[in-house]
C-alpha atoms as a PDB file:
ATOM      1  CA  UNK A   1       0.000   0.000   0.000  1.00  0.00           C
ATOM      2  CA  UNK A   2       1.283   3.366  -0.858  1.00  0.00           C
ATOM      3  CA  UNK A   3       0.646   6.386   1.555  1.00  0.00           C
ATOM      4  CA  UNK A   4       0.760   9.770   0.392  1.00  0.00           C
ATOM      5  CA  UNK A   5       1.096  12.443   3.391  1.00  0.00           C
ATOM      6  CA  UNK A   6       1.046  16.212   2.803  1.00  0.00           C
ATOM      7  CA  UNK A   7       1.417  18.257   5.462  1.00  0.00           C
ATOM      8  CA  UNK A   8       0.645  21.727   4.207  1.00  0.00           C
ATOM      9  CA  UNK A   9       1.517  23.857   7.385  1.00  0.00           C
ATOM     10  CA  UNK A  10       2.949  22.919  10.492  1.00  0.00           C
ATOM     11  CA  UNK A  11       1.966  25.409  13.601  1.00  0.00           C
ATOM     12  CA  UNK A  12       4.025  25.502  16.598  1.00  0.00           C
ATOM     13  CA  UNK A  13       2.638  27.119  19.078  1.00  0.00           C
ATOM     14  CA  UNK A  14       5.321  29.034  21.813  1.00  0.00           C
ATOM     15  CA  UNK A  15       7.881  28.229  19.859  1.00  0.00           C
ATOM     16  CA  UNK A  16      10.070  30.561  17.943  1.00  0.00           C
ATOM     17  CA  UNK A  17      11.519  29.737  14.278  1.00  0.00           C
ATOM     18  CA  UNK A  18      13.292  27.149  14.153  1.00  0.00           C
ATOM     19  CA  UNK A  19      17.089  27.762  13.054  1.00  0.00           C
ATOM     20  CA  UNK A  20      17.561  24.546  12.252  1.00  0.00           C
ATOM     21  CA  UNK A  21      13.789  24.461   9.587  1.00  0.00           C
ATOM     22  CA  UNK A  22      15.506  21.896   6.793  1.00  0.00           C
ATOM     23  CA  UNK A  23      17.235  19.630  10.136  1.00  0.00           C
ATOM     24  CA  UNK A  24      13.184  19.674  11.619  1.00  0.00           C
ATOM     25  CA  UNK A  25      12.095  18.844   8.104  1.00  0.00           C
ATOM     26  CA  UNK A  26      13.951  15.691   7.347  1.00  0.00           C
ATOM     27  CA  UNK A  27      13.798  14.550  10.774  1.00  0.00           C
ATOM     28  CA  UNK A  28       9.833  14.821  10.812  1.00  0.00           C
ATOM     29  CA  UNK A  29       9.854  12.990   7.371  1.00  0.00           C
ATOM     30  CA  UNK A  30      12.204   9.898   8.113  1.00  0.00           C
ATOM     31  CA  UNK A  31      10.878   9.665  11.425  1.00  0.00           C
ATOM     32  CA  UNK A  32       7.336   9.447   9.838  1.00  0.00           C
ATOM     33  CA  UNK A  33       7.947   7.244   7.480  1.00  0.00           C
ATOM     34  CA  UNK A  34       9.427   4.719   9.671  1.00  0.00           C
ATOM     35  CA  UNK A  35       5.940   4.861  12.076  1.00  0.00           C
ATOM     36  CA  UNK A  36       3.735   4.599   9.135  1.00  0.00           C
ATOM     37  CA  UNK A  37       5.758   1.459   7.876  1.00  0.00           C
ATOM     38  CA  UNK A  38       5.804   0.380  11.327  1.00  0.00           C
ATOM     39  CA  UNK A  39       2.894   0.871  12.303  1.00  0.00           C
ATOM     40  CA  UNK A  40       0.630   1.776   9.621  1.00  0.00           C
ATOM     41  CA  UNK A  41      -2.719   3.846  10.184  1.00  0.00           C
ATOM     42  CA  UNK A  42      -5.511   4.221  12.357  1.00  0.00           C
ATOM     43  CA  UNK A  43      -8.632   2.324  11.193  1.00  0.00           C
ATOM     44  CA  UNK A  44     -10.435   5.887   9.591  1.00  0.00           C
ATOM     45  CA  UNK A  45      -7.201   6.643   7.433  1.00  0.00           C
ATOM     46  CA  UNK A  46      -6.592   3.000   6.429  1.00  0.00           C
ATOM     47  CA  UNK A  47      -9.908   2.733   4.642  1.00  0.00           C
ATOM     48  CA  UNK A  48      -8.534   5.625   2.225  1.00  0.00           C
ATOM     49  CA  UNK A  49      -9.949   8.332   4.214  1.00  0.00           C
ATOM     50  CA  UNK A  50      -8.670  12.072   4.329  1.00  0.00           C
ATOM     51  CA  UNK A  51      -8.345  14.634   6.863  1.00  0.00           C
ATOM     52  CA  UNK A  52      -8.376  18.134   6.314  1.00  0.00           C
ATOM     53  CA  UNK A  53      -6.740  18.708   9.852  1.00  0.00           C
ATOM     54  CA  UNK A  54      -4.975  17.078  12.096  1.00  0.00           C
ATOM     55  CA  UNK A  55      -4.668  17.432  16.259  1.00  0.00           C
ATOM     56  CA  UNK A  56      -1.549  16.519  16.926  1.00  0.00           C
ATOM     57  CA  UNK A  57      -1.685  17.311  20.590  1.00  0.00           C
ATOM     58  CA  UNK A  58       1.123  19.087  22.411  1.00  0.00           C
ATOM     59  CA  UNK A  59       5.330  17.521  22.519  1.00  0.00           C
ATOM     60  CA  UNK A  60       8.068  18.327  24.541  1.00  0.00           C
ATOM     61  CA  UNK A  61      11.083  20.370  22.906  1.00  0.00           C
ATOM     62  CA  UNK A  62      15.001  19.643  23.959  1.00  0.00           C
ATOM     63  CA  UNK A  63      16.140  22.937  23.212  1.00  0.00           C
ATOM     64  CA  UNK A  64      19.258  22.706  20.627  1.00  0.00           C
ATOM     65  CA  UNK A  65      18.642  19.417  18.868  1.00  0.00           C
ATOM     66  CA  UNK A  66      16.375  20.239  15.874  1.00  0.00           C
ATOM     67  CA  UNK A  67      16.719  16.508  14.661  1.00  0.00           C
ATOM     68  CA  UNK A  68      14.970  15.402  18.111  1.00  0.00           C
ATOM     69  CA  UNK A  69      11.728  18.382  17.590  1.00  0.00           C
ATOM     70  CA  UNK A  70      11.445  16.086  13.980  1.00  0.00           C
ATOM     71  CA  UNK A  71      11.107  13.164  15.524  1.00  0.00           C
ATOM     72  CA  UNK A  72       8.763  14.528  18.139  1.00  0.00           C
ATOM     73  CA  UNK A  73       6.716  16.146  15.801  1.00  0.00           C
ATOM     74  CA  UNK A  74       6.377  12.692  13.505  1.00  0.00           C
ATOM     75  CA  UNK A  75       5.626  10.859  16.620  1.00  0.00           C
ATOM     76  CA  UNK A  76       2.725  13.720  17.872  1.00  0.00           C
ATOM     77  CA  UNK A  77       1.208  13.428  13.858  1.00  0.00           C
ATOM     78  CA  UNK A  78       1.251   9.535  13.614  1.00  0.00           C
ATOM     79  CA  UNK A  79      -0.419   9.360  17.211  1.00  0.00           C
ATOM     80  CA  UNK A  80      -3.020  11.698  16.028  1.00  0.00           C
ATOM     81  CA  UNK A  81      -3.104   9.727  12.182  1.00  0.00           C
ATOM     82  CA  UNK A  82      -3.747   6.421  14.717  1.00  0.00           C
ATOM     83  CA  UNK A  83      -6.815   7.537  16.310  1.00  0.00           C
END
């Protein structure tokens, strides 16, 4: 099965720009990729469902490490894909 995920904007709430955007980016995407293979999707996005938005719920940030906000982020989304 192929799975096609656009995420068209991203809001962080309390949290200034990241310096590190293309570092959060890649991160976010491998890390995502890995769940969805994983772990797949939650029962209303497996049947070919959309969803125009997405709760993703809140994450805790390690200040500094850009690559570990990515992988928070992709774990946050797929959570919120699973439900």
């Amino acid at each position: 099965m192929t799975v096609h995920v656009h995420i068209e904007r991203l809001v962080l709430d309390g949290l200034a720009d990241p310096p590190d955007r293309a570092v959060v980016q890649a991160a976010l995407s491998a890390e995502l990729s890995r769940l969805l293979g994983a772990r797949g999707l939650g029962p209303e996005l497996a049947g070919g469902a959309a969803r125009a938005r997405l709760d993703a719920g809140s994450i805790s940030v390690v200040p500094g490490n850009p690559a570990l906000l990515g992988h928070a982020i992709a774990s946050a989304v797929h959570r919120g894909m699973a439900r």
